[in-house]
C-alpha atoms as a PDB file:
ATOM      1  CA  UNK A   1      15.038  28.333 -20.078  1.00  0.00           C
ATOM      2  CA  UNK A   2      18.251  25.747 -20.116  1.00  0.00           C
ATOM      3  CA  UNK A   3      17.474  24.339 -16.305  1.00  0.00           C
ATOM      4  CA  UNK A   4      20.709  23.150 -14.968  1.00  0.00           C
ATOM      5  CA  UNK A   5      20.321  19.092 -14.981  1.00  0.00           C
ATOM      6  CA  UNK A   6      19.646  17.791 -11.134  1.00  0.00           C
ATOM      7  CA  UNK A   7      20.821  14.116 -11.700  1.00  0.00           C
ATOM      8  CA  UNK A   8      23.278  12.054 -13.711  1.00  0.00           C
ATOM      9  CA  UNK A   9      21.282  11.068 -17.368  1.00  0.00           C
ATOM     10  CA  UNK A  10      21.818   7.434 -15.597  1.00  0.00           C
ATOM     11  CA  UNK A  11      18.725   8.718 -13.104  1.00  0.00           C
ATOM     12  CA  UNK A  12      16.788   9.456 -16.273  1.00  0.00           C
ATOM     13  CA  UNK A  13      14.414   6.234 -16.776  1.00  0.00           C
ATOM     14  CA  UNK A  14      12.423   5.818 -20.494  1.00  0.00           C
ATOM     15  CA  UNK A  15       8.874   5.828 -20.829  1.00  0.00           C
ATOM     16  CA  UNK A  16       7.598   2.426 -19.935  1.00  0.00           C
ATOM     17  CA  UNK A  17       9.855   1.619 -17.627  1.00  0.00           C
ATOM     18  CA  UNK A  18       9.298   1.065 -13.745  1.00  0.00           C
ATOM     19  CA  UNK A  19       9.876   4.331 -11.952  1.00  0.00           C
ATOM     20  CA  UNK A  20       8.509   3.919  -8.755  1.00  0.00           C
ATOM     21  CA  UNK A  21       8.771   0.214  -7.237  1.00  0.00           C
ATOM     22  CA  UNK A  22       7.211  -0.783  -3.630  1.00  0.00           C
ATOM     23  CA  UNK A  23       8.227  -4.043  -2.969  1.00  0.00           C
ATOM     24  CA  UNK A  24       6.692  -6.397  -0.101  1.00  0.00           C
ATOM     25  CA  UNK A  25       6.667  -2.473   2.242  1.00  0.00           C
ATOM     26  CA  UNK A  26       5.400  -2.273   5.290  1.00  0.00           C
ATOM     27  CA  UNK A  27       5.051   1.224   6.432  1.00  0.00           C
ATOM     28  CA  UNK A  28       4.163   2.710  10.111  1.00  0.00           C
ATOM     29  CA  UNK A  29       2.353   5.696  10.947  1.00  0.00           C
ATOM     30  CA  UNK A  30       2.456   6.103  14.612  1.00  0.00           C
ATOM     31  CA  UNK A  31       2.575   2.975  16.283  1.00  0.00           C
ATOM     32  CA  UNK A  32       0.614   0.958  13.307  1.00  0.00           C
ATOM     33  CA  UNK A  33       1.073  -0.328  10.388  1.00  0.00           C
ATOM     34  CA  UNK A  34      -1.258   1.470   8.156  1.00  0.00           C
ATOM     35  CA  UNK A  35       0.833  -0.200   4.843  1.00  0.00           C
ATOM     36  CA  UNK A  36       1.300  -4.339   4.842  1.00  0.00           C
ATOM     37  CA  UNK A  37       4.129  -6.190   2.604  1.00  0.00           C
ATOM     38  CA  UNK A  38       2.558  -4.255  -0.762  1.00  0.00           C
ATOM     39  CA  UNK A  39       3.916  -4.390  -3.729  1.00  0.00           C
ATOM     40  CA  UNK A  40       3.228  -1.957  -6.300  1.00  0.00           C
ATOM     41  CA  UNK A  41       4.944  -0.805  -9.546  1.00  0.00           C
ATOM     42  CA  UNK A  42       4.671   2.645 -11.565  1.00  0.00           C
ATOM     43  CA  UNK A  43       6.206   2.659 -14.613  1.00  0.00           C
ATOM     44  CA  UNK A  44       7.310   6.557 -16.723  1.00  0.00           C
ATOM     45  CA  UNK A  45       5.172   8.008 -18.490  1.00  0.00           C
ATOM     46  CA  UNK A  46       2.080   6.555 -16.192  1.00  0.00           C
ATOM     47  CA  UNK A  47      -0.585   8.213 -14.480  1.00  0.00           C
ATOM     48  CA  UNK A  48      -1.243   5.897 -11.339  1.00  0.00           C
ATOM     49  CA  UNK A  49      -3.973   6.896  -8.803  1.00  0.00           C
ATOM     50  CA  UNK A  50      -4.027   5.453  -5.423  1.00  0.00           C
ATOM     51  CA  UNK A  51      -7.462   5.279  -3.852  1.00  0.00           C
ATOM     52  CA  UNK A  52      -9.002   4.520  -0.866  1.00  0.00           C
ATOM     53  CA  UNK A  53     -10.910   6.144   2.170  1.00  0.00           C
ATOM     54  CA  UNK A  54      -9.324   8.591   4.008  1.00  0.00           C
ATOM     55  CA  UNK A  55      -6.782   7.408   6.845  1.00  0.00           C
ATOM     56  CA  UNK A  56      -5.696   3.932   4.911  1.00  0.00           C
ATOM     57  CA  UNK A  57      -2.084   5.033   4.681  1.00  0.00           C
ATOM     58  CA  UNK A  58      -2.186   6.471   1.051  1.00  0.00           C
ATOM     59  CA  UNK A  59      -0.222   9.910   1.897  1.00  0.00           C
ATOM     60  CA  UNK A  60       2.065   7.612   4.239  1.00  0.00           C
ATOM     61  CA  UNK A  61       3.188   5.639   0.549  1.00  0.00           C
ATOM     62  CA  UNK A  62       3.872   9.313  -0.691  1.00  0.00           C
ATOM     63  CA  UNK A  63       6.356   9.773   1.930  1.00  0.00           C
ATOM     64  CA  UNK A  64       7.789   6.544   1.801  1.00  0.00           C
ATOM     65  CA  UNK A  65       8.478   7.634  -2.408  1.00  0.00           C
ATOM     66  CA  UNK A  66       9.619  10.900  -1.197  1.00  0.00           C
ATOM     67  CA  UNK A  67      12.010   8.816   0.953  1.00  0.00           C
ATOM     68  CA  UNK A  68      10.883  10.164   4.276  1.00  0.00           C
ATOM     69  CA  UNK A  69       9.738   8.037   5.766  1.00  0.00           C
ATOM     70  CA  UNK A  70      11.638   4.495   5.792  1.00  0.00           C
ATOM     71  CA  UNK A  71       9.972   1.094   4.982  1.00  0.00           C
ATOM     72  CA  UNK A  72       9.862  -1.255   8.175  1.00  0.00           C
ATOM     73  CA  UNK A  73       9.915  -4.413   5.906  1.00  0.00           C
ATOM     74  CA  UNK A  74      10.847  -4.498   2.087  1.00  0.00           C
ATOM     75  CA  UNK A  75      12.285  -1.915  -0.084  1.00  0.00           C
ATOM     76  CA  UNK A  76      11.147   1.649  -2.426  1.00  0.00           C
ATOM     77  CA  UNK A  77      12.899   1.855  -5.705  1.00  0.00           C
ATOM     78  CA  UNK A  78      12.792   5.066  -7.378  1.00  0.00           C
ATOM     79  CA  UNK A  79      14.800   5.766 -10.699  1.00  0.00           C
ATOM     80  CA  UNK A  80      16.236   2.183  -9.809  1.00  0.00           C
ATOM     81  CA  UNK A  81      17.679   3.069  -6.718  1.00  0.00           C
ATOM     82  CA  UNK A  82      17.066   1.674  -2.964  1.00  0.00           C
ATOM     83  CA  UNK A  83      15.803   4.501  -0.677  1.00  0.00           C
ATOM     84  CA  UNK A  84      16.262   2.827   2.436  1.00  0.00           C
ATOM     85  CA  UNK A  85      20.283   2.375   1.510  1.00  0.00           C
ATOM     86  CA  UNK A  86      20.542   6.058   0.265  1.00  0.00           C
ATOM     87  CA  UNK A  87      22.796   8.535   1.798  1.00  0.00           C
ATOM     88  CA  UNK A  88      21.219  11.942   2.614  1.00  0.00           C
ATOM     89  CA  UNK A  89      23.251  13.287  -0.110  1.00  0.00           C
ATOM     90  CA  UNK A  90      21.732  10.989  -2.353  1.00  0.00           C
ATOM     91  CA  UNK A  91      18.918  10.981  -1.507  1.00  0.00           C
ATOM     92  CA  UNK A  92      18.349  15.004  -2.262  1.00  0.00           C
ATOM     93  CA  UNK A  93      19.237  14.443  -5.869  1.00  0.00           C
ATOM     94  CA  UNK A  94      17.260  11.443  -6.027  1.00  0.00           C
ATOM     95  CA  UNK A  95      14.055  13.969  -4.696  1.00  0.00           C
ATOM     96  CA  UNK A  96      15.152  16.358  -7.681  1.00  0.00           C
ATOM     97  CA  UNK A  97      13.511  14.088  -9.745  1.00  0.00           C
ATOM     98  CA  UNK A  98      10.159  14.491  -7.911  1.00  0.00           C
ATOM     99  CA  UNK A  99       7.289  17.368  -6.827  1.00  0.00           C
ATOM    100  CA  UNK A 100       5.264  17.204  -3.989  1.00  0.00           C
ATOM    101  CA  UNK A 101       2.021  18.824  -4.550  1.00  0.00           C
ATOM    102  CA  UNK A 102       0.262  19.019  -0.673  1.00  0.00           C
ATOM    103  CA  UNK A 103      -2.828  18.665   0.087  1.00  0.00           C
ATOM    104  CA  UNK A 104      -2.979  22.641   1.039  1.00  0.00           C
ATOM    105  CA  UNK A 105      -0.648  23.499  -1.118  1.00  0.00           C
ATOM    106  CA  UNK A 106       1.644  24.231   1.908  1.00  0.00           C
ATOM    107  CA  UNK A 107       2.685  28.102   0.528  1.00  0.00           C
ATOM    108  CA  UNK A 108       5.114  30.231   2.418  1.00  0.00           C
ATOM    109  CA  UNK A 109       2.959  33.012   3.715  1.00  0.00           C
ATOM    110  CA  UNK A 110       5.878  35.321   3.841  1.00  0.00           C
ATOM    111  CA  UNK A 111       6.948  35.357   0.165  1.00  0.00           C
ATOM    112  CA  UNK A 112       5.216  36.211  -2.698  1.00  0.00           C
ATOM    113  CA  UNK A 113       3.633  33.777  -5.242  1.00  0.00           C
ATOM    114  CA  UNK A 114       7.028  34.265  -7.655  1.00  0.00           C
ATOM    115  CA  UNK A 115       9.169  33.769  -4.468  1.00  0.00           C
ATOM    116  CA  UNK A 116       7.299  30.688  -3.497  1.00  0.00           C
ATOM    117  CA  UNK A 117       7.643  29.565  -7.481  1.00  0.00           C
ATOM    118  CA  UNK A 118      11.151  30.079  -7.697  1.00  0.00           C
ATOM    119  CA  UNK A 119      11.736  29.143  -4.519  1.00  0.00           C
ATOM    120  CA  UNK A 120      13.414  25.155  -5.267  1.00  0.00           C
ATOM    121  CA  UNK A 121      15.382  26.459  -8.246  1.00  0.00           C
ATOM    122  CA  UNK A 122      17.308  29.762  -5.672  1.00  0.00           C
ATOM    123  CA  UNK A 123      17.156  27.376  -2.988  1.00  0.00           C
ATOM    124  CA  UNK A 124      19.098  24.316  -4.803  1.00  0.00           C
ATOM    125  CA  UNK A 125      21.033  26.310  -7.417  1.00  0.00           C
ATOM    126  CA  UNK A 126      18.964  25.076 -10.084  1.00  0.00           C
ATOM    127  CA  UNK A 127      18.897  27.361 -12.584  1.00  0.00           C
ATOM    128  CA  UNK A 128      20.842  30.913 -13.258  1.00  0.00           C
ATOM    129  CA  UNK A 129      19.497  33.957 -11.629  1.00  0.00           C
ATOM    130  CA  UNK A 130      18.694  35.666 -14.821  1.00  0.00           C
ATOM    131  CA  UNK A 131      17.162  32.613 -16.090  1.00  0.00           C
ATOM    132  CA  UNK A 132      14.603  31.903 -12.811  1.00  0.00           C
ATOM    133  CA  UNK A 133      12.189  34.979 -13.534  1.00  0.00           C
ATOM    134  CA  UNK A 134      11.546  33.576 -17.110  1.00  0.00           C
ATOM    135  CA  UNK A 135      11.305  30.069 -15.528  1.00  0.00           C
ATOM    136  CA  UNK A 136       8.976  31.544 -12.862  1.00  0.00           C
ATOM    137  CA  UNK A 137       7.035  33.804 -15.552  1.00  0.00           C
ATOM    138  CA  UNK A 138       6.635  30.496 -17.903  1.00  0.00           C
ATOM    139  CA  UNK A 139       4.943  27.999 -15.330  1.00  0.00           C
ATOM    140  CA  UNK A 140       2.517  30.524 -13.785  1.00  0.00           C
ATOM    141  CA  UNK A 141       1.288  31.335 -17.798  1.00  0.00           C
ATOM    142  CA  UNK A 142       1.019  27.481 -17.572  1.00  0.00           C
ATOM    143  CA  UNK A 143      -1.166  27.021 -14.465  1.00  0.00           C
ATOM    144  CA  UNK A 144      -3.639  30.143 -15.763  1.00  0.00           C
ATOM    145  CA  UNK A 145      -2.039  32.755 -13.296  1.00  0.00           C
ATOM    146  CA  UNK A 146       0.190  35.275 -15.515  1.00  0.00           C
ATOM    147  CA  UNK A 147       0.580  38.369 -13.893  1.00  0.00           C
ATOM    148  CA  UNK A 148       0.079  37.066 -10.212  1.00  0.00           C
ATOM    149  CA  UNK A 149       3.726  36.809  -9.622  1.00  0.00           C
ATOM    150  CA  UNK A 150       4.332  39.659  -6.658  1.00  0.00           C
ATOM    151  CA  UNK A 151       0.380  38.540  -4.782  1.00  0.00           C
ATOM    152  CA  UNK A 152       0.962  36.686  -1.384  1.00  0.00           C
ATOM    153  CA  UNK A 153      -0.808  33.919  -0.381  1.00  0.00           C
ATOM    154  CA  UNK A 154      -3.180  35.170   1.709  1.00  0.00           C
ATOM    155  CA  UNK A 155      -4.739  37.282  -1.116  1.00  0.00           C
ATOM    156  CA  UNK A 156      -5.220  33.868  -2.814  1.00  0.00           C
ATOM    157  CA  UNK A 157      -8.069  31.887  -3.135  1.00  0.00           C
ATOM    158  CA  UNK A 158      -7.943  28.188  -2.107  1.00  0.00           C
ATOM    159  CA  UNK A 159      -8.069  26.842  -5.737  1.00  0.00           C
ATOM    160  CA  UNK A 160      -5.418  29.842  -6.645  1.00  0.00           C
ATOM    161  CA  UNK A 161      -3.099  28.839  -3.879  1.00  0.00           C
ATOM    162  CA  UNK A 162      -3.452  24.834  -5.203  1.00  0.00           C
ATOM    163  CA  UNK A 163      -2.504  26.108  -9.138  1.00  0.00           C
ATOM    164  CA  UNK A 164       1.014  28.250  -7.454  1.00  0.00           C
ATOM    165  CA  UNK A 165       1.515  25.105  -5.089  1.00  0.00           C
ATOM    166  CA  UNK A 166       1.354  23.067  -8.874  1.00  0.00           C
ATOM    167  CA  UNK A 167       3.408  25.716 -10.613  1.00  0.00           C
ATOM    168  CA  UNK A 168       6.435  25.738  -7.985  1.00  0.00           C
ATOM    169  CA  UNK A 169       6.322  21.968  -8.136  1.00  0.00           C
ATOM    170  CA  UNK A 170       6.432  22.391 -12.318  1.00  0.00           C
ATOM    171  CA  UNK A 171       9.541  24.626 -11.864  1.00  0.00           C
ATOM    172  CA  UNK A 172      12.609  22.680 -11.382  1.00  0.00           C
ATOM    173  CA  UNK A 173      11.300  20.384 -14.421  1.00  0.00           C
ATOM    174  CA  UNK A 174      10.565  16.869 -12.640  1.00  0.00           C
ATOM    175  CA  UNK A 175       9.680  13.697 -14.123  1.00  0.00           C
ATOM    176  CA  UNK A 176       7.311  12.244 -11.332  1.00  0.00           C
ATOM    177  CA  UNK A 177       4.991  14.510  -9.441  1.00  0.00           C
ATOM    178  CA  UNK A 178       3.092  13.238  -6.232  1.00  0.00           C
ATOM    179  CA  UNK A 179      -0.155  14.702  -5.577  1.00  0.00           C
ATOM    180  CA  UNK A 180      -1.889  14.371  -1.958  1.00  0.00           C
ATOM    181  CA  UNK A 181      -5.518  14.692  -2.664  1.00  0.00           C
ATOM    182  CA  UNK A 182      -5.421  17.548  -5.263  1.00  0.00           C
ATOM    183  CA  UNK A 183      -9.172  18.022  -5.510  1.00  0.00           C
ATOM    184  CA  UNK A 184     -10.063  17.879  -1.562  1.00  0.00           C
ATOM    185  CA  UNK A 185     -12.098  21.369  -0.463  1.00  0.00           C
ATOM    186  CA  UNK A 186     -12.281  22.892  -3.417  1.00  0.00           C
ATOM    187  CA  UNK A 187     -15.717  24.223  -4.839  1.00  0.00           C
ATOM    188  CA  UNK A 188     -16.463  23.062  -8.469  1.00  0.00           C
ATOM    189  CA  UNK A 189     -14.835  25.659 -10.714  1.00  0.00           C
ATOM    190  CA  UNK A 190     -11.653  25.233  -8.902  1.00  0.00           C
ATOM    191  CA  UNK A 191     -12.071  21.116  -8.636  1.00  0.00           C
ATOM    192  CA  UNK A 192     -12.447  21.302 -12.158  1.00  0.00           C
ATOM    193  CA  UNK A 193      -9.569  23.491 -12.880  1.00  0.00           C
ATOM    194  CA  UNK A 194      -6.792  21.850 -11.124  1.00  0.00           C
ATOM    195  CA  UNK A 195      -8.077  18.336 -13.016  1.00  0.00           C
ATOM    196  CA  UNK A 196      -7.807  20.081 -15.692  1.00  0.00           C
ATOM    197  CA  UNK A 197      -4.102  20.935 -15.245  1.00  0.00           C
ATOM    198  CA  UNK A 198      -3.255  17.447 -14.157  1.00  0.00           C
ATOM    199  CA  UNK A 199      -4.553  16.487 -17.593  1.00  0.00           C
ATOM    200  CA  UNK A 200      -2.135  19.200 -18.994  1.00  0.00           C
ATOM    201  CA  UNK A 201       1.023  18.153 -16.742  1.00  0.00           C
ATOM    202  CA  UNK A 202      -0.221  14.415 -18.243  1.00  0.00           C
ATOM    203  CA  UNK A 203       0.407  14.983 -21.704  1.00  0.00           C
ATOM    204  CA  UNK A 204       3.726  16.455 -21.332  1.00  0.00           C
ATOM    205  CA  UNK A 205       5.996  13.973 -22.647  1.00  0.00           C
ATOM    206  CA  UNK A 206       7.820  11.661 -19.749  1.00  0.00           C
ATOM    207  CA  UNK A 207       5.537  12.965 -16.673  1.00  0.00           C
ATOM    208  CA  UNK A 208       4.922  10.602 -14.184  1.00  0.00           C
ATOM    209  CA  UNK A 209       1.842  11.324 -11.650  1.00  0.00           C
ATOM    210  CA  UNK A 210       0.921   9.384  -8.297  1.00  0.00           C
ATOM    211  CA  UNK A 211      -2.424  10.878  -7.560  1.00  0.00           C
ATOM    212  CA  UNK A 212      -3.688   9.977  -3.913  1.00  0.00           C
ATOM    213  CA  UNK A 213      -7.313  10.573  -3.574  1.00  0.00           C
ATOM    214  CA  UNK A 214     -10.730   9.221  -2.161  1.00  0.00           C
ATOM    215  CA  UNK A 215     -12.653  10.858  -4.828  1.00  0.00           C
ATOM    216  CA  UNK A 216     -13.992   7.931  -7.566  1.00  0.00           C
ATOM    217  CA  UNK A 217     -15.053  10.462 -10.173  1.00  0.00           C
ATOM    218  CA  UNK A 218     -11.778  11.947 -10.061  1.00  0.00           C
ATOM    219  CA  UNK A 219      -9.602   9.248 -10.112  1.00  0.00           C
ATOM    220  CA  UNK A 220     -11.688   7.573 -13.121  1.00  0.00           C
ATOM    221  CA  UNK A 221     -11.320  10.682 -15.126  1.00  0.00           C
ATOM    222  CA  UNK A 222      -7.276  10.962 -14.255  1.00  0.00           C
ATOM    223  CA  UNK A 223      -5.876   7.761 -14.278  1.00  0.00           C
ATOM    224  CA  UNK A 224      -3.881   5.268 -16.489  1.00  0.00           C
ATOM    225  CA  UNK A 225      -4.161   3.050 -13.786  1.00  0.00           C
ATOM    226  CA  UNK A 226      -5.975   2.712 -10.346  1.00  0.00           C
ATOM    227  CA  UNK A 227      -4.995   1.208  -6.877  1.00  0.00           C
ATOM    228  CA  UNK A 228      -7.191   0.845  -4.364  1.00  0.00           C
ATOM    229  CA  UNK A 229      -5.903   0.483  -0.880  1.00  0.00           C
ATOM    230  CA  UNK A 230      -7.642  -1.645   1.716  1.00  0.00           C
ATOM    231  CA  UNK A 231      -6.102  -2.253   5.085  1.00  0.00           C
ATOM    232  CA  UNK A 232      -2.772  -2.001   4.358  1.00  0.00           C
ATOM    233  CA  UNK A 233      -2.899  -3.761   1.337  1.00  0.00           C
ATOM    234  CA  UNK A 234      -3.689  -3.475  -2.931  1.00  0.00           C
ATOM    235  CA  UNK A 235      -6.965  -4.994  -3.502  1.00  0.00           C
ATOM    236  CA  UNK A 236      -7.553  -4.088  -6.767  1.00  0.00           C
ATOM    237  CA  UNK A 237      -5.003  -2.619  -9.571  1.00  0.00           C
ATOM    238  CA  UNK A 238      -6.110  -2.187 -13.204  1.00  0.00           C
ATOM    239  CA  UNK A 239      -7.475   0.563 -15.603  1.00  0.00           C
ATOM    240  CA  UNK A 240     -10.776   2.596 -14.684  1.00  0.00           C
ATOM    241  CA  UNK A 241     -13.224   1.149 -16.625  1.00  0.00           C
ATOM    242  CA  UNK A 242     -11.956  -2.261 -14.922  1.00  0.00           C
ATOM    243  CA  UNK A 243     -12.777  -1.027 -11.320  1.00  0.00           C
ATOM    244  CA  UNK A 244     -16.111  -0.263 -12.233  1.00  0.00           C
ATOM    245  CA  UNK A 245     -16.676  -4.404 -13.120  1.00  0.00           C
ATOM    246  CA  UNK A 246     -14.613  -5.266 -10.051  1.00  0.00           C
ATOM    247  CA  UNK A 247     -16.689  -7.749  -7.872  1.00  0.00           C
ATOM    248  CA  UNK A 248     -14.740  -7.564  -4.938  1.00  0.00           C
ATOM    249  CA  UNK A 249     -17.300  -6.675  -2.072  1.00  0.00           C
ATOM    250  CA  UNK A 250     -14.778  -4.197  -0.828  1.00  0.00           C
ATOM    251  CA  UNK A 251     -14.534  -2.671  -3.581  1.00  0.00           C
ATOM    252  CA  UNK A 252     -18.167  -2.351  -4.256  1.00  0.00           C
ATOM    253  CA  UNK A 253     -19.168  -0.753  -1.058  1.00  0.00           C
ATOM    254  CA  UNK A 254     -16.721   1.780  -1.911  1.00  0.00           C
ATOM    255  CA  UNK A 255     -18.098   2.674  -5.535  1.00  0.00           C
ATOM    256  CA  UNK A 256     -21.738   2.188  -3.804  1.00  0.00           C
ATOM    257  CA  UNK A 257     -21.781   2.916  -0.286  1.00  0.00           C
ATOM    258  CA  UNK A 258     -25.545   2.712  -0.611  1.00  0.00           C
ATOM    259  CA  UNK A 259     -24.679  -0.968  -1.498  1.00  0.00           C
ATOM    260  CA  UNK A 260     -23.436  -1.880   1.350  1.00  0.00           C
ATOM    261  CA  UNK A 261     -24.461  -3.621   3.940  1.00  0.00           C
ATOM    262  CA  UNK A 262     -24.868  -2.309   7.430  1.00  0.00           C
END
């Protein structure tokens, strides 16, 4: 299907390039700040995990990317362009270049699974009307769930609900999707299956993925590139098989909680 293109080609950044830029942020989550002066680049074509213990502030940097939530110090680049000094306007086409997969996959419960697929592309004029079915039809074959287009949620399981939840995010066509702890309360069949279809979303050509997550295994298996968040801050960026040498005490107790001190 011939999606209608969200953004100018001059939004469209190469593989290897920075995508996603945090520079010196600070970012507040009720009265704290839960995110201190980090800096952080992405670049296209990456798979970049973000890891840490729960509560950190690691969903609170997914909102800054999605631009809602505004740095108090520093700036978020994405596709080269300041969030903070966005319009509204411009900041909706900038989003068209992103998915937001939620931690609970965050389905309407009124619509059915092909309304909730299709539901970006009627919603923003995406794609032609005779075109969206197809488009709805081809990312549900792609997430393992042909034929479950007219279900509703609730006759989903949880891991089912997580693979529609990917496949309206794969609809519109993005080049970066953000995914809030993808793997969290999901037995081991399921865990396993939606790792699998990160994998898959990975080797398309151009995808970007932020994966926030507490879970080593997974993030060692999934990333290009780790980041582990420690109050507020980056304490350790670098490929998998460098976190497991990391000395940094910090880091350790987190591999090895049995390692740590009490």
């Amino acid at each position: 299907m011939d999606l209608k293109a969200p953004l100018p080609h001059s939004h469209k950044v190469a593989v290897g390039e920075p995508v996603i830029e945090l520079k010196r942020v600070t970012l507040r989550y009720a009265s704290d700040d839960v995110v201190k002066e980090a800096d952080l680049m992405i670049r296209s074509g990456e798979t970049k995990v973000i890891l840490g213990p729960s509560g950190v502030g690691k969903s609170t940097i997914l909102k800054g990317i999605l631009g809602l939530l505004k740095p108090k110090t520093g700036e978020i680049f994405v596709a080269g362009q300041p969030l903070s000094q966005l319009s509204e306007k411009e900041l909706r086409k900038i989003r068209l270049l992103m998915s937001m997969v939620f931690q609970n996959g965050a389905l309407f419960d009124s619509m059915t699974v092909g309304e909730n697929v299709s539901f970006r592309l009627r919603e923003l004029n995406l794609a032609k009307p005779e075109d969206i079915q197809n488009r709805v039809a081809e990312v549900l074959r792609f997430v393992g769930l042909a034929g479950a287009t007219k279900l509703r949620p609730a006759q989903l399981s949880g891991g089912m609900r997580k693979r529609v939840a990917i496949a309206r995010g794969l609809a519109p066509d993005p080049q970066i999707f953000l995914f809030d702890e993808p793997t969290v309360g999901l037995d081991p069949v399921n865990y396993y299956n939606i790792e699998q279809l990160i994998l898959k979303l990975k080797a398309r050509p151009a995808t970007t993925i932020v994966v926030v997550t507490h879970d080593v295994q997974s993030a060692m298996r999934l990333a290009d590139s780790i980041v582990m968040l420690y109050d507020g801050k980056f304490i350790f960026e670098g490929p998998p098989e460098k976190l497991k040498l990391c000395a940094d005490p910090r880091v350790r107790a987190f591999l090895d909680p049995a390692s740590a001190q009490l």
